[in-house]
N, C-alpha and C. Protein backbone atom coordinates (compact mmCIF):
# COMPACT_ATOMS: atom_id res chain seq x y z
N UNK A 1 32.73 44.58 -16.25
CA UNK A 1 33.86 43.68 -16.04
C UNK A 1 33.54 42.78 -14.85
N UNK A 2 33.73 41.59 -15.05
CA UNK A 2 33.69 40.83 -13.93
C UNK A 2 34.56 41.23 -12.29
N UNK A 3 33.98 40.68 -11.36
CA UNK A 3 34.77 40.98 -10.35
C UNK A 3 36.09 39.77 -10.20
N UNK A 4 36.73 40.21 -8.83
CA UNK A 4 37.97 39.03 -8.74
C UNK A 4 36.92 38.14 -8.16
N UNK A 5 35.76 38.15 -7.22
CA UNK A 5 35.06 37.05 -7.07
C UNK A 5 34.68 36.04 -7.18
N UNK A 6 34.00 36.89 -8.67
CA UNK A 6 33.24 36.05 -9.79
C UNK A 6 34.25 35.28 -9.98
N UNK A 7 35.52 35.75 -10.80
CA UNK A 7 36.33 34.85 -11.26
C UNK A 7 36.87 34.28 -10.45
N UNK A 8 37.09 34.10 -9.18
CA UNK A 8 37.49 32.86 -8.15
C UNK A 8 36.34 32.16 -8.21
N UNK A 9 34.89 32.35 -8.09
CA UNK A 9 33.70 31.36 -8.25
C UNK A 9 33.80 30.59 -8.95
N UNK A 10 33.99 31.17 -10.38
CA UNK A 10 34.23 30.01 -11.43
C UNK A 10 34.94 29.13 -11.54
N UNK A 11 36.30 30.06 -11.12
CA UNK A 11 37.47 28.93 -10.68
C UNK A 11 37.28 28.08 -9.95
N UNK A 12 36.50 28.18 -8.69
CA UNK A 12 35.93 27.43 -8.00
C UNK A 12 35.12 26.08 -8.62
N UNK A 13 34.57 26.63 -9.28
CA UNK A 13 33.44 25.79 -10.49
C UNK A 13 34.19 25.05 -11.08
N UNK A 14 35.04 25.39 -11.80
CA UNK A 14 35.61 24.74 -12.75
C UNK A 14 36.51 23.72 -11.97
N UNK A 15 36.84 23.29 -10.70
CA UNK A 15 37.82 22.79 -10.17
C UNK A 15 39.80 23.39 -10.35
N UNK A 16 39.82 24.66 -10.43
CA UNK A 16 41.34 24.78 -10.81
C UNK A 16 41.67 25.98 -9.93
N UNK A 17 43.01 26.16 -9.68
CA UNK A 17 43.35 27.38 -8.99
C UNK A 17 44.12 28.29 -9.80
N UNK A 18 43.93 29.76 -9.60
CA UNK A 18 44.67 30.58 -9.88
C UNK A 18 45.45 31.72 -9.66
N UNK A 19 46.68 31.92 -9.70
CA UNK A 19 47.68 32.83 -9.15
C UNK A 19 46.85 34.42 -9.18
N UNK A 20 47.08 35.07 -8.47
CA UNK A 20 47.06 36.73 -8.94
C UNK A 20 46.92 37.27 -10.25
N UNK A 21 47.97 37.25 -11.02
CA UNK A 21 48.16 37.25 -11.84
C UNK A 21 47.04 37.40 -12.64
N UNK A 22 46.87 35.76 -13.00
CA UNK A 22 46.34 35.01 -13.58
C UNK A 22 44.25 35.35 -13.51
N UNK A 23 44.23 35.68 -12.34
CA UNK A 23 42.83 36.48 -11.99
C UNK A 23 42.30 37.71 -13.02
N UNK A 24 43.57 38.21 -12.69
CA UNK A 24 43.23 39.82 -13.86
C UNK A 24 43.29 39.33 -15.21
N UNK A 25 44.21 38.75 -15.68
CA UNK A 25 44.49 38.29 -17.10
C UNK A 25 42.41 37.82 -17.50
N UNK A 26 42.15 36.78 -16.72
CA UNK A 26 40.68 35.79 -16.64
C UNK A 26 39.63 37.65 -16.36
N UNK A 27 39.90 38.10 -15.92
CA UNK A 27 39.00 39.08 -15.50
C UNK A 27 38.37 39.59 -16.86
N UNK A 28 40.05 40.50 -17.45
CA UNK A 28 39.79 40.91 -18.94
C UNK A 28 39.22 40.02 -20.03
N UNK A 29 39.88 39.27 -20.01
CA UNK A 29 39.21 37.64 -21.11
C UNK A 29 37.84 37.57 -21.01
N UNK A 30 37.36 36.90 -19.88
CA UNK A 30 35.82 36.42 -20.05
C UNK A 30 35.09 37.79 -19.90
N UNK A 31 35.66 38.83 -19.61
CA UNK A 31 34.40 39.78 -19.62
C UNK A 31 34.06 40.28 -21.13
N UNK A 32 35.85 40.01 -21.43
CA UNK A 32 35.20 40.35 -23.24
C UNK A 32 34.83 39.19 -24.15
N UNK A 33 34.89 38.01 -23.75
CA UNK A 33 33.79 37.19 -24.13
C UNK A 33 32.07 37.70 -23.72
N UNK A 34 32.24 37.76 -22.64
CA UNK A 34 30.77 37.59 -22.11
C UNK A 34 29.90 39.33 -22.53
N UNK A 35 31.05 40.19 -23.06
CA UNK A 35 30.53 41.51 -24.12
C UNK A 35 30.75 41.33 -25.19
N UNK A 36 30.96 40.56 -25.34
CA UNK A 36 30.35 39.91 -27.32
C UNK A 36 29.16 39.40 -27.01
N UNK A 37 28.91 38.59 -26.26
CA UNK A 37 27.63 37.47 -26.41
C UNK A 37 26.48 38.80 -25.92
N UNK A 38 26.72 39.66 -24.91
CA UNK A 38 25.98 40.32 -24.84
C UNK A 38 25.51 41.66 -26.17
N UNK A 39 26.51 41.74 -27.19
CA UNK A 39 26.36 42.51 -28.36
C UNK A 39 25.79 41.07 -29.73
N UNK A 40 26.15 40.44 -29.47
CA UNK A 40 25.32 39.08 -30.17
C UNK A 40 23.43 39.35 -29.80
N UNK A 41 23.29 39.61 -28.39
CA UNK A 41 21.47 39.60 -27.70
C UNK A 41 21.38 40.68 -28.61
N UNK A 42 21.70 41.47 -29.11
CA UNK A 42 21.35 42.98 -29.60
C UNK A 42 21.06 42.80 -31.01
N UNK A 43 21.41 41.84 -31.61
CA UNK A 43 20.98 41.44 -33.24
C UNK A 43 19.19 41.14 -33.17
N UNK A 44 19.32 41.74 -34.24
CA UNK A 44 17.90 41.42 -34.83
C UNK A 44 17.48 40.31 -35.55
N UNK A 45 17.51 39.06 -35.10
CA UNK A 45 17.18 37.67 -35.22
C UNK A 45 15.71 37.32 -35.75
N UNK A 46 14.60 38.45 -35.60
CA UNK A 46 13.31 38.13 -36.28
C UNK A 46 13.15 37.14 -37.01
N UNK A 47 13.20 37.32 -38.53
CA UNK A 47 13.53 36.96 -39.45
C UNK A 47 14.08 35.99 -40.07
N UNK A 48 15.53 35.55 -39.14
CA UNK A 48 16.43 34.34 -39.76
C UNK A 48 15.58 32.88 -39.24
N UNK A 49 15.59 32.20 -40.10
CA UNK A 49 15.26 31.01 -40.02
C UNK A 49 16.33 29.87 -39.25
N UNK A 50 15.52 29.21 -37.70
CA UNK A 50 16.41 28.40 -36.99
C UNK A 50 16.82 27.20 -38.19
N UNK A 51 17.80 27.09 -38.20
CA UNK A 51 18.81 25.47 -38.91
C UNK A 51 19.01 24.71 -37.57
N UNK A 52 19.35 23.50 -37.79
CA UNK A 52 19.91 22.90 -37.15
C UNK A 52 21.14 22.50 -37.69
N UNK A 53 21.52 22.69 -38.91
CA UNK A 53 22.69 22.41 -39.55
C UNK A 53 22.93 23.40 -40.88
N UNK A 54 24.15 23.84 -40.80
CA UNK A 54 24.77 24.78 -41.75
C UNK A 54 24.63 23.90 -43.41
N UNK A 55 24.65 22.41 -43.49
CA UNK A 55 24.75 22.34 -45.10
C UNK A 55 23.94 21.85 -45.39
N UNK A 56 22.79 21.64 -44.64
CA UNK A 56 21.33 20.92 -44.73
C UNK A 56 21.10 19.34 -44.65
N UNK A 57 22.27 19.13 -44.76
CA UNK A 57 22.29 17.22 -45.10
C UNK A 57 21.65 16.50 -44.09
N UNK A 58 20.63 15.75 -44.24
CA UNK A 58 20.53 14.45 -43.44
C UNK A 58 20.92 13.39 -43.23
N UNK A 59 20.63 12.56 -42.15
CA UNK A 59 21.06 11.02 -41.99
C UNK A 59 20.58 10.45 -43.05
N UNK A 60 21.08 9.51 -43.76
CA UNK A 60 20.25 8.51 -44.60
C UNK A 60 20.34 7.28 -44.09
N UNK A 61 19.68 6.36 -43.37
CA UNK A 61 19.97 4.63 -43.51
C UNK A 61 19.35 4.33 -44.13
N UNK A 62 19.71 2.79 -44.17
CA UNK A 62 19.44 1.64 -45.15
C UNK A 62 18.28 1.46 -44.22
N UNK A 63 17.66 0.66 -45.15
CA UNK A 63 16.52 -0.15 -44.33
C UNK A 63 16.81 -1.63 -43.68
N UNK A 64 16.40 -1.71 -42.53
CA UNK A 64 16.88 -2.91 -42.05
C UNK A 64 15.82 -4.39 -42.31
N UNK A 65 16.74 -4.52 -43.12
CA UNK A 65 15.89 -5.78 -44.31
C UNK A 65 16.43 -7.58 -43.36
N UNK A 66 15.89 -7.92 -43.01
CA UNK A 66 16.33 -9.64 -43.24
C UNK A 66 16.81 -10.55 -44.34
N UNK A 67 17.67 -10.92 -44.25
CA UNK A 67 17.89 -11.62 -45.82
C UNK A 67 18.28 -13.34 -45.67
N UNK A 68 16.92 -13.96 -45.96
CA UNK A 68 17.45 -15.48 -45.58
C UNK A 68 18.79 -15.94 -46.87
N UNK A 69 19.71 -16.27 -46.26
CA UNK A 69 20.46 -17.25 -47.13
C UNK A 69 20.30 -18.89 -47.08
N UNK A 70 19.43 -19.13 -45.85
CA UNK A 70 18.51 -20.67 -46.49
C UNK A 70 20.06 -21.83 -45.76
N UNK A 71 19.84 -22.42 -45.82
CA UNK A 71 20.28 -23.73 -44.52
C UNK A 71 21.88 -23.64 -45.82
N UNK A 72 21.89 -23.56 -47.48
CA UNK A 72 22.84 -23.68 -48.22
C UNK A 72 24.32 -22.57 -47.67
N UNK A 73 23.64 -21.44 -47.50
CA UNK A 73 24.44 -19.72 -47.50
C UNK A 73 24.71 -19.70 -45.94
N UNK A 74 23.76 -20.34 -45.07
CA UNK A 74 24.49 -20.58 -43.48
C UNK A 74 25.46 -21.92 -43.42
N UNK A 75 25.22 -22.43 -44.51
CA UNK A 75 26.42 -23.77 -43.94
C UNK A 75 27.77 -23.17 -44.44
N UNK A 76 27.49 -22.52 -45.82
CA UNK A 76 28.88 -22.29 -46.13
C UNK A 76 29.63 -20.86 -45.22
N UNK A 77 28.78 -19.92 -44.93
CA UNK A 77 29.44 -19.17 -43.71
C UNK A 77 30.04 -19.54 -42.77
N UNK A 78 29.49 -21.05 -42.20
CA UNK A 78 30.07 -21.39 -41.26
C UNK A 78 31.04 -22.22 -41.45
N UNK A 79 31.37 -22.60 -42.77
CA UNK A 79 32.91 -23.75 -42.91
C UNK A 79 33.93 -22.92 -43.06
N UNK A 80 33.41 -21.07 -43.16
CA UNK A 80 34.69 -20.33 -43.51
C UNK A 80 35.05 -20.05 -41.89
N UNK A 81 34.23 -20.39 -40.72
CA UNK A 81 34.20 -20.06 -39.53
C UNK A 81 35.68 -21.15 -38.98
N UNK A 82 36.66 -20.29 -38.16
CA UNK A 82 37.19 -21.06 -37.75
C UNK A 82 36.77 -22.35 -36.52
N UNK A 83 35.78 -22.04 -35.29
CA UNK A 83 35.37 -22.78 -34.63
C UNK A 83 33.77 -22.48 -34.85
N UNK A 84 32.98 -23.67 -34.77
CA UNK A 84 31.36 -23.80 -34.58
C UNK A 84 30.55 -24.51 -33.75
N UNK A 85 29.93 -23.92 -33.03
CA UNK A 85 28.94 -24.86 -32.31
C UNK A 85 27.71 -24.59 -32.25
N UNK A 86 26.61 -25.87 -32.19
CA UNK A 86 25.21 -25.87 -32.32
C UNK A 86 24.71 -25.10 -33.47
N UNK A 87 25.18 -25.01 -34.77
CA UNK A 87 24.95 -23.99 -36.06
C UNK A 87 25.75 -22.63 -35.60
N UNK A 88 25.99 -22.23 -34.93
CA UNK A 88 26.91 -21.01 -34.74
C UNK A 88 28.58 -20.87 -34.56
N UNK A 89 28.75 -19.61 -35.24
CA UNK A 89 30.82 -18.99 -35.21
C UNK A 89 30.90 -18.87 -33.53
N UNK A 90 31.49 -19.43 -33.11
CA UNK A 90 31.50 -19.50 -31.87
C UNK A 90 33.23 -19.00 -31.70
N UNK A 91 33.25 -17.76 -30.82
CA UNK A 91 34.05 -16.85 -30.72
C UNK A 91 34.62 -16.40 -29.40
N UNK A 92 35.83 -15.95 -28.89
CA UNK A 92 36.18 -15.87 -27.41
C UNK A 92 35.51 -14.81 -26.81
N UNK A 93 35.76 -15.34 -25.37
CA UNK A 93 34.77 -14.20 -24.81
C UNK A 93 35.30 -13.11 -25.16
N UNK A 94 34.41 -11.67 -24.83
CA UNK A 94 35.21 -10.27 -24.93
C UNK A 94 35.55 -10.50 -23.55
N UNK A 95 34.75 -10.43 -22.41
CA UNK A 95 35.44 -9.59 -20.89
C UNK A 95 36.23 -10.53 -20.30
């Protein structure tokens, strides 16, 4: 079982304070967290194969292709543009 120490350290760590109380309650809690994880080291892991993911799926992207639309497919993009300048949608600042 952890001490009241420990668990003021952490508390410490963690930035928060805690009542009396509240010490013993944290005492019992994380020690029986931290005796699971220690009955977790006790499995026999040989064998299992590391995953990095439970359903196997990968990323897929697209390929990043260029696609000229030619002086015709940029003019008409830009008459749907409300303002344009020098061939470009010219847009408000963000900041």
């Amino acid at each position: 079982m952890l001490s009241r120490q420990e668990i003021q350290h952490i508390a410490g760590l963690a930035r928060i304070s805690l009542h009396e109380k509240e010490i013993e309650k944290y005492q019992k809690d994380l020690s029986g967290v931290l005796d699971y994880f220690a009955e977790l080291q006790e499995l026999d892991t040989e064998k299992v194969e590391p995953i990095g993911h439970i359903t196997g799926m990968q990323n897929v992207f697209r390929s990043d292709l260029f696609s000229d639309f030619g002086s015709i497919g940029k003019d008409d993009i830009l008459k749907n543009a409300p303002e344009t300048k020098d061939g470009y949608v010219k847009v408000k600042s963000v900041l």
